[in-house]
Protein backbone atom coordinates (compact mmCIF):
# COMPACT_ATOMS: atom_id res chain seq x y z
CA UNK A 1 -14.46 3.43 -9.15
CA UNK A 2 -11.09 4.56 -9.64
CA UNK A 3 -9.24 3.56 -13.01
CA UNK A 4 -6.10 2.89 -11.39
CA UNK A 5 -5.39 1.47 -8.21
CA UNK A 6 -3.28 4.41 -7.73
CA UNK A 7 -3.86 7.30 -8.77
CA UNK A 8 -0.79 9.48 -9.26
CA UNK A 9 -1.54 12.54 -8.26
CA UNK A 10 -3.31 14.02 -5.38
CA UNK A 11 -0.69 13.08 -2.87
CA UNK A 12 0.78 14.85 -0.05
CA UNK A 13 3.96 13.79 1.76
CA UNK A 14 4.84 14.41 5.01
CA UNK A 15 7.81 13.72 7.49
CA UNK A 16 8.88 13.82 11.62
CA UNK A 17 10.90 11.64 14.22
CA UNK A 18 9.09 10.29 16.98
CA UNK A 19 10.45 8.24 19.21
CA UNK A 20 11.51 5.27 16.75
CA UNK A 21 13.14 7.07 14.70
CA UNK A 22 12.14 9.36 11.38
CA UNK A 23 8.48 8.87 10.36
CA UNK A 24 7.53 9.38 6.47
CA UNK A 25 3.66 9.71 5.65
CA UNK A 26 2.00 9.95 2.45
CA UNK A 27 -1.99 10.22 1.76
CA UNK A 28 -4.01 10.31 -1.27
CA UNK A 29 -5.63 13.78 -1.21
CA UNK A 30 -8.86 12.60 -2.21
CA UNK A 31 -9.75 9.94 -0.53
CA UNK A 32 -12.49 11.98 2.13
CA UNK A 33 -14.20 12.14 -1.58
CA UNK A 34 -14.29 8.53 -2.05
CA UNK A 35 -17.88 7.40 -1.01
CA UNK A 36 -16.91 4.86 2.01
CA UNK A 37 -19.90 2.75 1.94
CA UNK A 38 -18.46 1.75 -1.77
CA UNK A 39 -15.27 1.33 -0.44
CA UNK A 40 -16.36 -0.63 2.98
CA UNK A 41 -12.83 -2.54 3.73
CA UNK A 42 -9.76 -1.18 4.34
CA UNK A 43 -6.15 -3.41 4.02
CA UNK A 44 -2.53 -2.64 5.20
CA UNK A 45 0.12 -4.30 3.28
CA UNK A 46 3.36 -4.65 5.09
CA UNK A 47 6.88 -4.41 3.93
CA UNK A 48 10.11 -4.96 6.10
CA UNK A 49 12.91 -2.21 5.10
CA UNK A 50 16.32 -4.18 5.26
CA UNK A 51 18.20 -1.28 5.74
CA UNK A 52 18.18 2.64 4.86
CA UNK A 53 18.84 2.73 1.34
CA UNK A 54 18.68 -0.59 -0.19
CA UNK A 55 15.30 -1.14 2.20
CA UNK A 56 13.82 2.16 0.75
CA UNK A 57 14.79 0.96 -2.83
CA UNK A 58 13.32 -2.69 -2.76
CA UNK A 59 9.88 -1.38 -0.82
CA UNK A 60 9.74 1.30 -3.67
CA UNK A 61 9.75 -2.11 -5.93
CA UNK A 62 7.58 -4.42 -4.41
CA UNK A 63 5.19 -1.04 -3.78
CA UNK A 64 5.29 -0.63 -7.78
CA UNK A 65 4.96 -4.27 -8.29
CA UNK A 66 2.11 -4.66 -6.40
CA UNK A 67 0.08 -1.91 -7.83
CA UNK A 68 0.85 -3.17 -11.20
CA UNK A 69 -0.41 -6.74 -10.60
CA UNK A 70 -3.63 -4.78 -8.76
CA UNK A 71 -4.22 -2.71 -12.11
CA UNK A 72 -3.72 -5.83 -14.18
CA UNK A 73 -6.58 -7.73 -12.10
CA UNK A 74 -8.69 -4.77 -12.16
CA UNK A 75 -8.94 -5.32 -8.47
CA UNK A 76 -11.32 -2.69 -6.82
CA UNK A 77 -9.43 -0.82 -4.55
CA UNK A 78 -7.50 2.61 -4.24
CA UNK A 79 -4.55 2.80 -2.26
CA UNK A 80 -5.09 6.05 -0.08
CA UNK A 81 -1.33 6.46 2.06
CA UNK A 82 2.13 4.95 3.14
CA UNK A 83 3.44 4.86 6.32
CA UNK A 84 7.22 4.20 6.68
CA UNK A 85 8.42 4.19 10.29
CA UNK A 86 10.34 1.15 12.51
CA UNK A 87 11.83 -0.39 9.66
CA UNK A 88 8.77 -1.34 7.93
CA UNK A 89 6.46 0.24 4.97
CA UNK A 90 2.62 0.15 5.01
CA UNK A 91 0.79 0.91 2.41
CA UNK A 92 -3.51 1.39 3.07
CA UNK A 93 -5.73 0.33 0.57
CA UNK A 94 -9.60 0.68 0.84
CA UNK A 95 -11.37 -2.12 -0.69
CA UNK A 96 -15.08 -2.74 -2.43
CA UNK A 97 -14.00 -6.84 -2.50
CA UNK A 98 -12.20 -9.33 -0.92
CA UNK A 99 -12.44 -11.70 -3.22
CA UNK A 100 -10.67 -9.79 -6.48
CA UNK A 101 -8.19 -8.20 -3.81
CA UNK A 102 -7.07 -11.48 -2.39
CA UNK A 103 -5.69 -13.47 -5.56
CA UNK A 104 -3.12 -10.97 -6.80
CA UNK A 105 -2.35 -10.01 -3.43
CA UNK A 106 -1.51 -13.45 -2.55
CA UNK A 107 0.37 -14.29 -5.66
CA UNK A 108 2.78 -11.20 -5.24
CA UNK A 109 3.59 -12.17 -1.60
CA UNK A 110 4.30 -16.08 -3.20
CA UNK A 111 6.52 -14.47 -5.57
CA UNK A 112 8.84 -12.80 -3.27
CA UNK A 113 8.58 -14.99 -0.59
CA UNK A 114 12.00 -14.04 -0.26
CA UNK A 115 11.07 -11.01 1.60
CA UNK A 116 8.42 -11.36 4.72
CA UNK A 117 5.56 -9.37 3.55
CA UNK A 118 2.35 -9.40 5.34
CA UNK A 119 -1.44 -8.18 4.88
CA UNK A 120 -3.89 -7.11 7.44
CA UNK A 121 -7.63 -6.72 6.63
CA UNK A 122 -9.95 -4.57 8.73
């Protein structure tokens, strides 16, 4: 298991414009090494962009937020990309549990319920 929830380096970033506008993609290098039957679940965590700048700035936030409040809980997962496109910023987790992703997850989105973030679980 991963000490962090994300690990800082390893990362490659990526841009293009498709058809909504400019695409920006970022994936954890080493994730094909992480051993997938330990890391059965995956979750996308959805954040709207209000605009451009500001939008870029408060995802970059809540992002950093997040992860911090994941690391405190020692939740087991590893965030393994972003994908910013249509206004809205995704970031993929794969989780070993549910039940230790859930709490902090849930707490962060109560504490900016200000801002309509969502979570998807596959």
């Amino acid at each position: 298991m991963a000490t962090t929830v994300c690990d800082e380096t390893g990362w490659e970033r990526y841009s293009y414009t498709g058809p909504e506008g400019k695409v920006l993609v970022s994936f954890y290098t080493r994730a094909k090494e992480i051993e997938r039957n330990g890391y059965p679940y995956c979750a996308r965590v959805i954040i709207p962009l209000s605009n451009a700048t500001e939008g870029f700035n408060a995802a970059n936030d809540l992002e950093d937020e997040l992860i911090a409040r994941l690391n405190l809980a020692e939740a087991p997962c590893l965030m393994v990309g972003t994908l910013t496109h249509s206004g809205t910023r995704e970031l993929v987790f794969q989780v070993v549990d549910w039940k230790r992703f859930r709490p902090p997850v849930g707490k962060w989105i109560i504490d900016n319920k200000a801002t309509s973030l969502d979570v998807s679980e596959h």
